[in-house]
PDB file of N, CA and C in Angstrom:
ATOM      1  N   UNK A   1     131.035  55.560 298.664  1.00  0.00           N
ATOM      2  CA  UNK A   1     130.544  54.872 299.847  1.00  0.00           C
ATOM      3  C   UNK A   1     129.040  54.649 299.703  1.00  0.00           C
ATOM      4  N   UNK A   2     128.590  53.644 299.874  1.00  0.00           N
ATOM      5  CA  UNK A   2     127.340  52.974 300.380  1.00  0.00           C
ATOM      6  C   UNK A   2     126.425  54.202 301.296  1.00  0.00           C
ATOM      7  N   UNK A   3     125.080  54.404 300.502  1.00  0.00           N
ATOM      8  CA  UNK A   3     124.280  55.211 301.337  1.00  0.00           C
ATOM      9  C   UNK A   3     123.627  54.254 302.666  1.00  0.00           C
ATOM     10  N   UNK A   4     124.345  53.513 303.022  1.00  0.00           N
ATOM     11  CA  UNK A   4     123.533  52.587 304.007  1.00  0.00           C
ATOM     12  C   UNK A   4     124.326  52.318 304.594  1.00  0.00           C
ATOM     13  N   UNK A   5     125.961  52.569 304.933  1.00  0.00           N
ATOM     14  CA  UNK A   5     127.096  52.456 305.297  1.00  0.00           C
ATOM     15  C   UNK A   5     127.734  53.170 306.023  1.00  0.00           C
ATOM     16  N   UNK A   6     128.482  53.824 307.154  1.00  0.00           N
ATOM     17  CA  UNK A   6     129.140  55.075 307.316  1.00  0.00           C
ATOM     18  C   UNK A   6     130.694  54.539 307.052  1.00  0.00           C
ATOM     19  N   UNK A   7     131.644  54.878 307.144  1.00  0.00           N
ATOM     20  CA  UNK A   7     133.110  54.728 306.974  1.00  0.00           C
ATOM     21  C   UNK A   7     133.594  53.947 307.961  1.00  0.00           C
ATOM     22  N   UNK A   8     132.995  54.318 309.413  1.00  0.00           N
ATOM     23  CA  UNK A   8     133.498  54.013 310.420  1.00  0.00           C
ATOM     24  C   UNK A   8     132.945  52.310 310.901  1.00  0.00           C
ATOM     25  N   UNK A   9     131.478  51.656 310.474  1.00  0.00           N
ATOM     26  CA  UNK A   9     130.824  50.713 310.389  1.00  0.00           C
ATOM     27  C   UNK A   9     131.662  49.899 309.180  1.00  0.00           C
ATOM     28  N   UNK A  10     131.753  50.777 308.143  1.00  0.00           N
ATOM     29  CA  UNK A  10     132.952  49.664 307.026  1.00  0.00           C
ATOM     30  C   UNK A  10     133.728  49.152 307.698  1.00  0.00           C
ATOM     31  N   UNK A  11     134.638  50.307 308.535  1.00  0.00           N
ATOM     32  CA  UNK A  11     136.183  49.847 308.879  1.00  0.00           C
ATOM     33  C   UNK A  11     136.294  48.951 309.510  1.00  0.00           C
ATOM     34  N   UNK A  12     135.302  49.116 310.918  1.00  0.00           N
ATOM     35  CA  UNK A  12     134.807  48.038 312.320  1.00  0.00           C
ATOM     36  C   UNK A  12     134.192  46.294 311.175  1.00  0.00           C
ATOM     37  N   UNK A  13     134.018  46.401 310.250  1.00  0.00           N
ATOM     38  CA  UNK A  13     133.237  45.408 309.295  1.00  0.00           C
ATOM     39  C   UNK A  13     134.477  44.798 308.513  1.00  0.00           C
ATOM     40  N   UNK A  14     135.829  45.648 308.223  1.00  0.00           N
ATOM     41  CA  UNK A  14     136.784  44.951 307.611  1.00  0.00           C
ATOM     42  C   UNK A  14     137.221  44.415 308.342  1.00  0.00           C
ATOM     43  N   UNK A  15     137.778  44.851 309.573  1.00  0.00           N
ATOM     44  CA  UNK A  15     138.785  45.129 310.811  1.00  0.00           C
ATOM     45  C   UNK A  15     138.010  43.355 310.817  1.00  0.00           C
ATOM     46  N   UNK A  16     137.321  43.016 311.584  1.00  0.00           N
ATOM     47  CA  UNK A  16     136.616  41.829 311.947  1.00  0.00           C
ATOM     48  C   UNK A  16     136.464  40.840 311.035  1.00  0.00           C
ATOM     49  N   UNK A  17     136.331  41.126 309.696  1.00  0.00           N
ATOM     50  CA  UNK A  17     136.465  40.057 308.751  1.00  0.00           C
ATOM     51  C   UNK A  17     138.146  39.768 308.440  1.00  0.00           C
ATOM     52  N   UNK A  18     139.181  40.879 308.305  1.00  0.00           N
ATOM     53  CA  UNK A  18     140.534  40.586 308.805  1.00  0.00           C
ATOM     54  C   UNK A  18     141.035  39.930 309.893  1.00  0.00           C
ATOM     55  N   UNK A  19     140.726  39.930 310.916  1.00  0.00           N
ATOM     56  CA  UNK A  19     140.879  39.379 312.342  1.00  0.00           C
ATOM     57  C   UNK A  19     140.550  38.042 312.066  1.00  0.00           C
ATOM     58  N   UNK A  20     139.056  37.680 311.812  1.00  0.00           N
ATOM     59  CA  UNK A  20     138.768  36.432 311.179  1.00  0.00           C
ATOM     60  C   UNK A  20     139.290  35.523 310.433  1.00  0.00           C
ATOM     61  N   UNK A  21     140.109  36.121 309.668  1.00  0.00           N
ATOM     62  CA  UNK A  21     140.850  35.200 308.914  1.00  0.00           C
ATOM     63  C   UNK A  21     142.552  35.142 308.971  1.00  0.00           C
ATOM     64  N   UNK A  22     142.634  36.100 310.521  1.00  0.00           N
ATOM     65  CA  UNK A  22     143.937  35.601 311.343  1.00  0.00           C
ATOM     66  C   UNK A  22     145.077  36.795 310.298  1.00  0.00           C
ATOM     67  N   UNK A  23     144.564  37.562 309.947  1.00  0.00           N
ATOM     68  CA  UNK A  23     145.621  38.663 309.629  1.00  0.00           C
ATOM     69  C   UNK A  23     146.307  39.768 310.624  1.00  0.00           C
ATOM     70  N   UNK A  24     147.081  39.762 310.257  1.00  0.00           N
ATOM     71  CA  UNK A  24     148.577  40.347 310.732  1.00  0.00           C
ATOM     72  C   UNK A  24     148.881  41.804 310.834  1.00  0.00           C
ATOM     73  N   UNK A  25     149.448  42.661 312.202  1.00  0.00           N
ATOM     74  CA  UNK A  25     149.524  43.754 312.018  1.00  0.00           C
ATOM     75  C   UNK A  25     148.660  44.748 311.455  1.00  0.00           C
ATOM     76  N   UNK A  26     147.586  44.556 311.604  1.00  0.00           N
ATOM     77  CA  UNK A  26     146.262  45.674 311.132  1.00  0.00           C
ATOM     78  C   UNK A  26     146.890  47.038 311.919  1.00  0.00           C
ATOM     79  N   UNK A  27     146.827  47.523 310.670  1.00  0.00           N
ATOM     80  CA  UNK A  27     146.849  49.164 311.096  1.00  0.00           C
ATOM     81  C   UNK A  27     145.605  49.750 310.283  1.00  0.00           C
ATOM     82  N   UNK A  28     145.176  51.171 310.436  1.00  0.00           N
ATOM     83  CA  UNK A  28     144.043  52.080 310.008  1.00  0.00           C
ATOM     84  C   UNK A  28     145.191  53.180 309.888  1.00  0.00           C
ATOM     85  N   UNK A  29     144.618  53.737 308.307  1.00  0.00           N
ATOM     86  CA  UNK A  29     145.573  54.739 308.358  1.00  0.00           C
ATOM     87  C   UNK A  29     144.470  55.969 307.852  1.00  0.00           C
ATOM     88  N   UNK A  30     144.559  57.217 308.407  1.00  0.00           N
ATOM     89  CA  UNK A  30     143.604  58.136 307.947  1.00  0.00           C
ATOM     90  C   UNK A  30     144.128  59.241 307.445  1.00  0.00           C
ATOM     91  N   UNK A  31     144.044  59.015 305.811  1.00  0.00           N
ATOM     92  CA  UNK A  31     144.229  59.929 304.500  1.00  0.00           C
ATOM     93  C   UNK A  31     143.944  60.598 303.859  1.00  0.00           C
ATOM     94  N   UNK A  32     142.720  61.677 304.854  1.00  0.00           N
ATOM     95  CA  UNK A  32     141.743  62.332 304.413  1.00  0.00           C
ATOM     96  C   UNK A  32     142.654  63.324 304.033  1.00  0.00           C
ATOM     97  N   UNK A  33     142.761  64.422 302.887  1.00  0.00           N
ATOM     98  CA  UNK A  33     142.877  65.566 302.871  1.00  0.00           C
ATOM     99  C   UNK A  33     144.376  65.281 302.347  1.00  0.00           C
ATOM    100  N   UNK A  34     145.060  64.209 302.249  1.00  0.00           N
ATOM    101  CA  UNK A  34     146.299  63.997 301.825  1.00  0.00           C
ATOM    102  C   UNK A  34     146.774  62.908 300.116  1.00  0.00           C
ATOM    103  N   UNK A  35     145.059  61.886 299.996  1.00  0.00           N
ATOM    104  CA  UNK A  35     145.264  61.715 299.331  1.00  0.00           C
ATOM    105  C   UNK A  35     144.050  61.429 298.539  1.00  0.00           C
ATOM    106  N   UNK A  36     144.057  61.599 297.479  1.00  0.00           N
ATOM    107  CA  UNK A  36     142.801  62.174 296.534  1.00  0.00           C
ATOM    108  C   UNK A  36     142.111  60.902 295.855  1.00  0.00           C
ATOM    109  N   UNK A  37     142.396  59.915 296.304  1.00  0.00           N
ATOM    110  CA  UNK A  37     141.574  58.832 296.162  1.00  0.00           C
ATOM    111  C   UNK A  37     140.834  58.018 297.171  1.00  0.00           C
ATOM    112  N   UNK A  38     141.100  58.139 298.394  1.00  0.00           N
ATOM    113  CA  UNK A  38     140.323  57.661 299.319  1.00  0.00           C
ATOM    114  C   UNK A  38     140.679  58.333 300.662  1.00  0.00           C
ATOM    115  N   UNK A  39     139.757  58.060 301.723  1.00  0.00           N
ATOM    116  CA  UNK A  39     139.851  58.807 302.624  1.00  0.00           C
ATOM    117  C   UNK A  39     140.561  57.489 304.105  1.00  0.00           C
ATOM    118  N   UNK A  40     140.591  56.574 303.898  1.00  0.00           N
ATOM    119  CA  UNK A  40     141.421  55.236 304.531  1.00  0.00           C
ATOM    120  C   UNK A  40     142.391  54.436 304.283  1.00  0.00           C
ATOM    121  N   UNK A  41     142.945  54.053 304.525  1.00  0.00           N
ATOM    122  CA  UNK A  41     143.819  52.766 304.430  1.00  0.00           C
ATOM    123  C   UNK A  41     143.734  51.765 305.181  1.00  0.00           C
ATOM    124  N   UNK A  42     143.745  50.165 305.193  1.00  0.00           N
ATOM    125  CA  UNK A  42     143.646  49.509 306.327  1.00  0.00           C
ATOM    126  C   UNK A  42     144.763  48.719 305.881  1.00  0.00           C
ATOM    127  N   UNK A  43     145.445  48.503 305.835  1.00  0.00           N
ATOM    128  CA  UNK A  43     146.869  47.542 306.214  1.00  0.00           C
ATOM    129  C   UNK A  43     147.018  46.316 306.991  1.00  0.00           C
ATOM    130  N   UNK A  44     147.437  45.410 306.406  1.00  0.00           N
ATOM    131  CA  UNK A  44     147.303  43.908 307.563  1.00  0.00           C
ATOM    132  C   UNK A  44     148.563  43.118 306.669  1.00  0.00           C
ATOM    133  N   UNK A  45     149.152  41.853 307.204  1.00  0.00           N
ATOM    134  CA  UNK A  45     150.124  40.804 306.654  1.00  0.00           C
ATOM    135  C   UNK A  45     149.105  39.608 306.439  1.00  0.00           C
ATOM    136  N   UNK A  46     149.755  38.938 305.572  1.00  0.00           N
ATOM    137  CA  UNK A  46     149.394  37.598 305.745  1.00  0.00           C
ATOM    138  C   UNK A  46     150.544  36.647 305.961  1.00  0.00           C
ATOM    139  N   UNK A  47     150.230  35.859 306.311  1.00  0.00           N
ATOM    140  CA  UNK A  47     151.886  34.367 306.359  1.00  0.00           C
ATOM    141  C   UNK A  47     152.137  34.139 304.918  1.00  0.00           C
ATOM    142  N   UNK A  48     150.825  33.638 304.886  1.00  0.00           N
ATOM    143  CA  UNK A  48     151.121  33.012 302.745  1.00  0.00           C
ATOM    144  C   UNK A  48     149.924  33.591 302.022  1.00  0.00           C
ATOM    145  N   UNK A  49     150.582  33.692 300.817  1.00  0.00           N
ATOM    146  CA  UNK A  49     149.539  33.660 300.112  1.00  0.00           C
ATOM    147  C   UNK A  49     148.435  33.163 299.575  1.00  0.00           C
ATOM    148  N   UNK A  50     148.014  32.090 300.221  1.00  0.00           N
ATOM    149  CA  UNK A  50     146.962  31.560 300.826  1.00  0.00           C
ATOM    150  C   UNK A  50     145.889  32.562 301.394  1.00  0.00           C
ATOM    151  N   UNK A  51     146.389  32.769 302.347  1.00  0.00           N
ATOM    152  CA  UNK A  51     145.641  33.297 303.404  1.00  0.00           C
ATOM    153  C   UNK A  51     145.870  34.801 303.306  1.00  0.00           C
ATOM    154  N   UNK A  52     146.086  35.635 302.321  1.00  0.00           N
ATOM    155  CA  UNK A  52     146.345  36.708 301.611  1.00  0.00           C
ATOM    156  C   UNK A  52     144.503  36.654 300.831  1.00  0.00           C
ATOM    157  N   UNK A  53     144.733  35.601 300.123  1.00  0.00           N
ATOM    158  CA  UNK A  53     143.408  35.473 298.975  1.00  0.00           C
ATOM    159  C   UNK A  53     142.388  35.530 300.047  1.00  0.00           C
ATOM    160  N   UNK A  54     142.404  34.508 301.072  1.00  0.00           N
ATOM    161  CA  UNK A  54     141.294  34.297 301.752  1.00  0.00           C
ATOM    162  C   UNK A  54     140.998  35.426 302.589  1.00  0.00           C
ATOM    163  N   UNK A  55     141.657  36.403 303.269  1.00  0.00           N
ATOM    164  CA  UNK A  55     141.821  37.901 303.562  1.00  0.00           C
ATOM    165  C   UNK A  55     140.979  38.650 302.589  1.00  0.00           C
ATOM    166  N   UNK A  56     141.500  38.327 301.286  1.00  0.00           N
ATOM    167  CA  UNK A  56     140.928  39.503 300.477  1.00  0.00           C
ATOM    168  C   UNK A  56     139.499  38.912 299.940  1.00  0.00           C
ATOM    169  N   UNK A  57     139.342  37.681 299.926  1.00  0.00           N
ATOM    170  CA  UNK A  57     138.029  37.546 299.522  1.00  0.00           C
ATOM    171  C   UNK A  57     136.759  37.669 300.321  1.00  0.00           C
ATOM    172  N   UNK A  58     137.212  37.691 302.136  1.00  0.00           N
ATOM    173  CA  UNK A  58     136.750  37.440 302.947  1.00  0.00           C
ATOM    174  C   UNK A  58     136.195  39.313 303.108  1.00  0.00           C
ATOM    175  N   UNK A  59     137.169  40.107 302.631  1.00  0.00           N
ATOM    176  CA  UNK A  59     137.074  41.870 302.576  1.00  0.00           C
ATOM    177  C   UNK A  59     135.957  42.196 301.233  1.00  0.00           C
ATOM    178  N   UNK A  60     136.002  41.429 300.079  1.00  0.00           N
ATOM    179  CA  UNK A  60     135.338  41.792 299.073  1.00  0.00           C
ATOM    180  C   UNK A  60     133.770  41.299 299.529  1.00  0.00           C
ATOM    181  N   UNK A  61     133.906  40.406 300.330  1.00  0.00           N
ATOM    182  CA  UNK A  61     132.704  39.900 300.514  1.00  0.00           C
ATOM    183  C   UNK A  61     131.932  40.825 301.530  1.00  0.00           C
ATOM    184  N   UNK A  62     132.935  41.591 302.218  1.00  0.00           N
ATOM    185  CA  UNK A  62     132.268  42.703 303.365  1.00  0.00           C
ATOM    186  C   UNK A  62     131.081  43.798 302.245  1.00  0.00           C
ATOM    187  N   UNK A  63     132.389  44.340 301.240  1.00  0.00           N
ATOM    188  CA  UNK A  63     132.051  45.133 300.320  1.00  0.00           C
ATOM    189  C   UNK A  63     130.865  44.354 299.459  1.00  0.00           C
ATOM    190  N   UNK A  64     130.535  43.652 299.314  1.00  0.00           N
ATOM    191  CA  UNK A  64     129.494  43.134 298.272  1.00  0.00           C
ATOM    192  C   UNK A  64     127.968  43.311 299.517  1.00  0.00           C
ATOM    193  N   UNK A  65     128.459  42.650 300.577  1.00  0.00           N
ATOM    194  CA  UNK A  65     127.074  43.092 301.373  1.00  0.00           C
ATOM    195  C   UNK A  65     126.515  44.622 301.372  1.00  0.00           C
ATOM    196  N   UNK A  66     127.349  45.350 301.114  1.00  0.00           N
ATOM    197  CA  UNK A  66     126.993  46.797 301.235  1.00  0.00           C
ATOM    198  C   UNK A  66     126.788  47.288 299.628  1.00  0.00           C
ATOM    199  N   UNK A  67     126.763  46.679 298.764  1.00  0.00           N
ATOM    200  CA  UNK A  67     126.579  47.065 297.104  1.00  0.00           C
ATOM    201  C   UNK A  67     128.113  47.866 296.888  1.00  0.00           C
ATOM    202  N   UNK A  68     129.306  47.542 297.336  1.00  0.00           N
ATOM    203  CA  UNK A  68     130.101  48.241 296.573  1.00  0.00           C
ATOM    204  C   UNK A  68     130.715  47.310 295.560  1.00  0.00           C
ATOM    205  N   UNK A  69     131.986  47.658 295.016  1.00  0.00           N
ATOM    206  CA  UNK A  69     132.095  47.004 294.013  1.00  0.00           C
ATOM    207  C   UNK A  69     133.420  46.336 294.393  1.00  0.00           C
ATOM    208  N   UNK A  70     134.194  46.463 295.660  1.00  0.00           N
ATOM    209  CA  UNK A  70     135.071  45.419 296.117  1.00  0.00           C
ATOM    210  C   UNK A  70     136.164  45.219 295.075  1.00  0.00           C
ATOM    211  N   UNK A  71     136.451  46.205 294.497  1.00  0.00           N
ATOM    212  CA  UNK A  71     137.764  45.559 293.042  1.00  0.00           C
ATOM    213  C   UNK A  71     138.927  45.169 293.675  1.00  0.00           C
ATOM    214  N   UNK A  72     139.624  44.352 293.347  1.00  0.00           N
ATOM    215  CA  UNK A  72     140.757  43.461 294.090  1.00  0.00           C
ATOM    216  C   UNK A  72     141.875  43.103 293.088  1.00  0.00           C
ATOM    217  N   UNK A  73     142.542  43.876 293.138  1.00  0.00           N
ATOM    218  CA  UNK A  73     144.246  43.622 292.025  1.00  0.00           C
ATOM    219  C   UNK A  73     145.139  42.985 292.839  1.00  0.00           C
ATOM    220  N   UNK A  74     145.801  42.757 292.378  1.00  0.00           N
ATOM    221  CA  UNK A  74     146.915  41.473 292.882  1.00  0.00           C
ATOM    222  C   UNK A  74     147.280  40.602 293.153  1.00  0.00           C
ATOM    223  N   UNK A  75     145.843  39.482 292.447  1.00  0.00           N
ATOM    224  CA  UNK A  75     145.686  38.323 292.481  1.00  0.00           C
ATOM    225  C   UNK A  75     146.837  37.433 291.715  1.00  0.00           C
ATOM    226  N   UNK A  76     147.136  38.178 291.073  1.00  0.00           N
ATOM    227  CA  UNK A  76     148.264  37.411 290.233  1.00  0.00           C
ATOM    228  C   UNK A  76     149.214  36.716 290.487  1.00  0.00           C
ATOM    229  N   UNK A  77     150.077  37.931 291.344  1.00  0.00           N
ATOM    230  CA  UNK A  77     150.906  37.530 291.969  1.00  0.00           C
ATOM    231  C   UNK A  77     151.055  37.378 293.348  1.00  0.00           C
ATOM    232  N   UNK A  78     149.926  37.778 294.150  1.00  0.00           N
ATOM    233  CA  UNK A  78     149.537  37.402 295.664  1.00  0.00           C
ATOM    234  C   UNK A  78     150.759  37.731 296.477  1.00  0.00           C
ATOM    235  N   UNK A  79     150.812  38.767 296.199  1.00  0.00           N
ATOM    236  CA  UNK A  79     152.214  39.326 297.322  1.00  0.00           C
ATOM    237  C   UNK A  79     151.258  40.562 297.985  1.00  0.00           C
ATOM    238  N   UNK A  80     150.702  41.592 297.201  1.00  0.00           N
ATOM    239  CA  UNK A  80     150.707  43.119 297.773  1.00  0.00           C
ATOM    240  C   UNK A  80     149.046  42.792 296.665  1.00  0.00           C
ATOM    241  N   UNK A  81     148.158  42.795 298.035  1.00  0.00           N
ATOM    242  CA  UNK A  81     146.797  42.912 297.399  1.00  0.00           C
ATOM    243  C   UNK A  81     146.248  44.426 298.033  1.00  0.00           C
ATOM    244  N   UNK A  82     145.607  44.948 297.012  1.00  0.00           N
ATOM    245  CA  UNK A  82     144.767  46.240 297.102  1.00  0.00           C
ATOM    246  C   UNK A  82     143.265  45.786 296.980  1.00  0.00           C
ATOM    247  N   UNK A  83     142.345  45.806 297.463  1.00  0.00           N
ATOM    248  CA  UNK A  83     140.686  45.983 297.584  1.00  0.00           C
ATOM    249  C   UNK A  83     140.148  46.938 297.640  1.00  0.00           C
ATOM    250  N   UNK A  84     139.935  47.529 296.730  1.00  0.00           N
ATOM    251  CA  UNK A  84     139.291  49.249 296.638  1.00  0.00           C
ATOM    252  C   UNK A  84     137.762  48.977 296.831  1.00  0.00           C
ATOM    253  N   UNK A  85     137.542  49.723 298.017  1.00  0.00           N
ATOM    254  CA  UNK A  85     135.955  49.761 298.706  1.00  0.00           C
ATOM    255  C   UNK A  85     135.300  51.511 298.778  1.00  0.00           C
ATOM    256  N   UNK A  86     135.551  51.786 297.363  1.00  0.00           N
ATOM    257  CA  UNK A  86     135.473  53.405 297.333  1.00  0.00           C
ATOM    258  C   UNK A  86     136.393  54.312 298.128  1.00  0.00           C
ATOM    259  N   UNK A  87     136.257  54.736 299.677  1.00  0.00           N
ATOM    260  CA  UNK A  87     136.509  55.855 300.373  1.00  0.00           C
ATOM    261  C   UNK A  87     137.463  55.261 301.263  1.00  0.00           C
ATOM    262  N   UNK A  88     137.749  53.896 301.174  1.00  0.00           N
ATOM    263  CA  UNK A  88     138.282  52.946 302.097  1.00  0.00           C
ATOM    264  C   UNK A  88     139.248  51.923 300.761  1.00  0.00           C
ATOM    265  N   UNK A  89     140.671  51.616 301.041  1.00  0.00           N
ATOM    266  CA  UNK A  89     141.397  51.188 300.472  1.00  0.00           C
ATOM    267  C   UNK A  89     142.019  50.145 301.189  1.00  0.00           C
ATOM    268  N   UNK A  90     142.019  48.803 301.061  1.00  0.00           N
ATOM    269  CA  UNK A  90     142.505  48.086 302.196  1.00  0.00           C
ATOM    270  C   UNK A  90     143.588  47.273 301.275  1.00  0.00           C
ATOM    271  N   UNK A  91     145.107  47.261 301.637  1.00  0.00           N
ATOM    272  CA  UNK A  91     146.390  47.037 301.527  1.00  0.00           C
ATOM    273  C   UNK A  91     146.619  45.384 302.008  1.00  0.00           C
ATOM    274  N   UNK A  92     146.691  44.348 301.553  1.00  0.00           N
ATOM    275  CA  UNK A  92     147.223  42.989 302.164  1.00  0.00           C
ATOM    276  C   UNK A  92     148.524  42.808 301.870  1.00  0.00           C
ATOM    277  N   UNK A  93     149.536  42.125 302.321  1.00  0.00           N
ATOM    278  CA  UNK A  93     151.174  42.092 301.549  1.00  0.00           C
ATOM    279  C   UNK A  93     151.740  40.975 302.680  1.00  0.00           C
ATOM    280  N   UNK A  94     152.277  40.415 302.088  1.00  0.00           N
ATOM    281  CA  UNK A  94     152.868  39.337 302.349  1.00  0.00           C
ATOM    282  C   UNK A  94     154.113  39.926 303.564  1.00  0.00           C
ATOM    283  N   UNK A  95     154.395  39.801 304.575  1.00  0.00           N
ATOM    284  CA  UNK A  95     155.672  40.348 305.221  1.00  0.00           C
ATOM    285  C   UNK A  95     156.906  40.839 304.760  1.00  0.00           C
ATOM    286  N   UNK A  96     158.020  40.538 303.568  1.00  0.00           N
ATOM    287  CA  UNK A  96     158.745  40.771 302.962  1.00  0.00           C
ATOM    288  C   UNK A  96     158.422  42.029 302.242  1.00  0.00           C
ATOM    289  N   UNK A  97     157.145  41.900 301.338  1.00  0.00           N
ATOM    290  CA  UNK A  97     156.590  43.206 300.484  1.00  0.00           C
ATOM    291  C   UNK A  97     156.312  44.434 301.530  1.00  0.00           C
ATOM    292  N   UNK A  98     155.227  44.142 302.634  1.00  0.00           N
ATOM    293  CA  UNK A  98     154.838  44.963 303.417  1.00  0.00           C
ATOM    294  C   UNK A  98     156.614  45.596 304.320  1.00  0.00           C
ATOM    295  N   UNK A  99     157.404  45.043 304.505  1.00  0.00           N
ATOM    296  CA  UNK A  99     158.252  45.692 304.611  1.00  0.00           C
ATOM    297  C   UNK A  99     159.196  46.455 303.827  1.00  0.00           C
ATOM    298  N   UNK A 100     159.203  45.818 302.900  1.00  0.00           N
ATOM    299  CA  UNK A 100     159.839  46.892 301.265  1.00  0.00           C
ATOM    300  C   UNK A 100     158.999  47.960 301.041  1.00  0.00           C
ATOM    301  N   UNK A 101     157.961  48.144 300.942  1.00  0.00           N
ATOM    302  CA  UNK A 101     157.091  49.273 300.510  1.00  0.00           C
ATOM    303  C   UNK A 101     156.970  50.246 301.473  1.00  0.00           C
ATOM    304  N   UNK A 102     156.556  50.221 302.966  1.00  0.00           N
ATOM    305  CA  UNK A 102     156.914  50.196 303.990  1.00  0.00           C
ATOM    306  C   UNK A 102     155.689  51.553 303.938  1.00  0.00           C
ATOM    307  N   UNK A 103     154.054  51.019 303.648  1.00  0.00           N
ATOM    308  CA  UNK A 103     153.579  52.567 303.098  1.00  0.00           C
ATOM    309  C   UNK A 103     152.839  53.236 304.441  1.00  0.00           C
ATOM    310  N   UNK A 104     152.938  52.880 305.714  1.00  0.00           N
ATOM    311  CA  UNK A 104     152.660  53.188 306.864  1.00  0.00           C
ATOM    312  C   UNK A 104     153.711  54.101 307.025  1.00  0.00           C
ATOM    313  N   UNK A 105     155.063  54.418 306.842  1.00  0.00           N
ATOM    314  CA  UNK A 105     155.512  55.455 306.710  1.00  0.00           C
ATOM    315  C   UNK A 105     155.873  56.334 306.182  1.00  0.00           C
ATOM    316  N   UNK A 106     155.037  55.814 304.971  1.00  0.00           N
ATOM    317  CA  UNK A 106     155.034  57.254 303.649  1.00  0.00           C
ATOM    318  C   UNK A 106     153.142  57.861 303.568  1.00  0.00           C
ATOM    319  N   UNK A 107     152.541  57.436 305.009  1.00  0.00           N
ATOM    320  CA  UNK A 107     151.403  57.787 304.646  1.00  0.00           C
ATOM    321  C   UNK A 107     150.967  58.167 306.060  1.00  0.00           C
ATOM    322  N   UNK A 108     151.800  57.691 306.920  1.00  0.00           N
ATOM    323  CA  UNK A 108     151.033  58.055 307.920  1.00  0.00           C
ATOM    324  C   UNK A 108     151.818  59.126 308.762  1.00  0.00           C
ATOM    325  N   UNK A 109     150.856  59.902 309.638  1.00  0.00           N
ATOM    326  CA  UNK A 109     151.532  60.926 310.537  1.00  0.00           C
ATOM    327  C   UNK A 109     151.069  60.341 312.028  1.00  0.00           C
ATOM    328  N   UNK A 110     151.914  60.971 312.736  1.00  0.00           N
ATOM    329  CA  UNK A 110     151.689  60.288 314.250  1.00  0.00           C
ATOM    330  C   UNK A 110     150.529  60.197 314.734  1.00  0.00           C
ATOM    331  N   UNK A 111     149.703  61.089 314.856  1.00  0.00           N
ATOM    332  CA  UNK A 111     148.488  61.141 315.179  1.00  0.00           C
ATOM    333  C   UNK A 111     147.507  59.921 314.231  1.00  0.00           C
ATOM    334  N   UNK A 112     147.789  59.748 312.811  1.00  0.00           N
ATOM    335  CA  UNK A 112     146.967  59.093 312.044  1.00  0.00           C
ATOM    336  C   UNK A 112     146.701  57.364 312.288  1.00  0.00           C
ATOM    337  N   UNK A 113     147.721  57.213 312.344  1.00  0.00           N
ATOM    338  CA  UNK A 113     148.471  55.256 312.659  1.00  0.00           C
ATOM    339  C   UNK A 113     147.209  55.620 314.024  1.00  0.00           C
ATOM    340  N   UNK A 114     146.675  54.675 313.547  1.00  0.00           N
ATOM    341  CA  UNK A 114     145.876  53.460 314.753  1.00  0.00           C
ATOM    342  C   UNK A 114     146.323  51.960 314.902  1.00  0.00           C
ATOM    343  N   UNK A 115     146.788  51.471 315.644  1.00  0.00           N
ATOM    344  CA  UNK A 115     146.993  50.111 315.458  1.00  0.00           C
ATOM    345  C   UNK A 115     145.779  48.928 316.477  1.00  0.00           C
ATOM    346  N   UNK A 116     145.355  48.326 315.490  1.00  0.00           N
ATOM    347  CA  UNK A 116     144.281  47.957 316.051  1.00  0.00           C
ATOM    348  C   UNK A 116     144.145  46.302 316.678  1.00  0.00           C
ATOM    349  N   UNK A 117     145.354  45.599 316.248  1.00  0.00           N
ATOM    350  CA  UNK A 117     145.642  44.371 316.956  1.00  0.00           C
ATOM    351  C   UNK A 117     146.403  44.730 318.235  1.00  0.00           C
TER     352      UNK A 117
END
């Protein structure tokens, strides 16, 4: 994480650049202490993959204002995009994928799920 950043200013900073570009089902999932690569998840749909890319470029671009390094896999095939923002992991997936994988309930506990739309 960004020494000029807190976690909670990222999230409020994705959350709004997601919203912006009309994404779907935003959830926050909090993975502290459960999983050893980051301490977030943010989760959202897109309609198409279109607007999947523009989601994720619109998130890398959050991360570049703050000097992180915004890495973004799944351009390829634009179904199930990951944007790794260090301490914060943000999940895009097309509706079909996001329901096959289904990782809001292999990650989250009741208390954790925020749903923020």
């Amino acid at each position: 994480m960004s020494d000029t950043i807190t976690l909670e200013q990222l999230n409020a900073e994705v959350i709004q650049a997601i919203e912006d570009k009309k994404g779907l089902d935003l959830i926050t999932l909090n993975v502290q202490g459960r999983c050893n690569f980051a301490d977030q998840f943010i989760l959202a749909t897109g309609r198409t993959d279109r607007q999947l890319k523009a989601i994720a470029n619109a998130t890398r671009e959050v991360g570049h204002k703050h000097g992180l390094t915004a890495r973004v896999d799944g351009m390829e095939a634009l179904e199930w995009l990951v944007i790794d923002l260090g301490d914060m992991i943000v999940h895009l997936f097309l509706p079909d994928v996001r329901e096959s994988f289904q990782l809001e309930r292999l990650w989250s506990t009741p208390e954790d799920a925020q749903d923020v739309a």
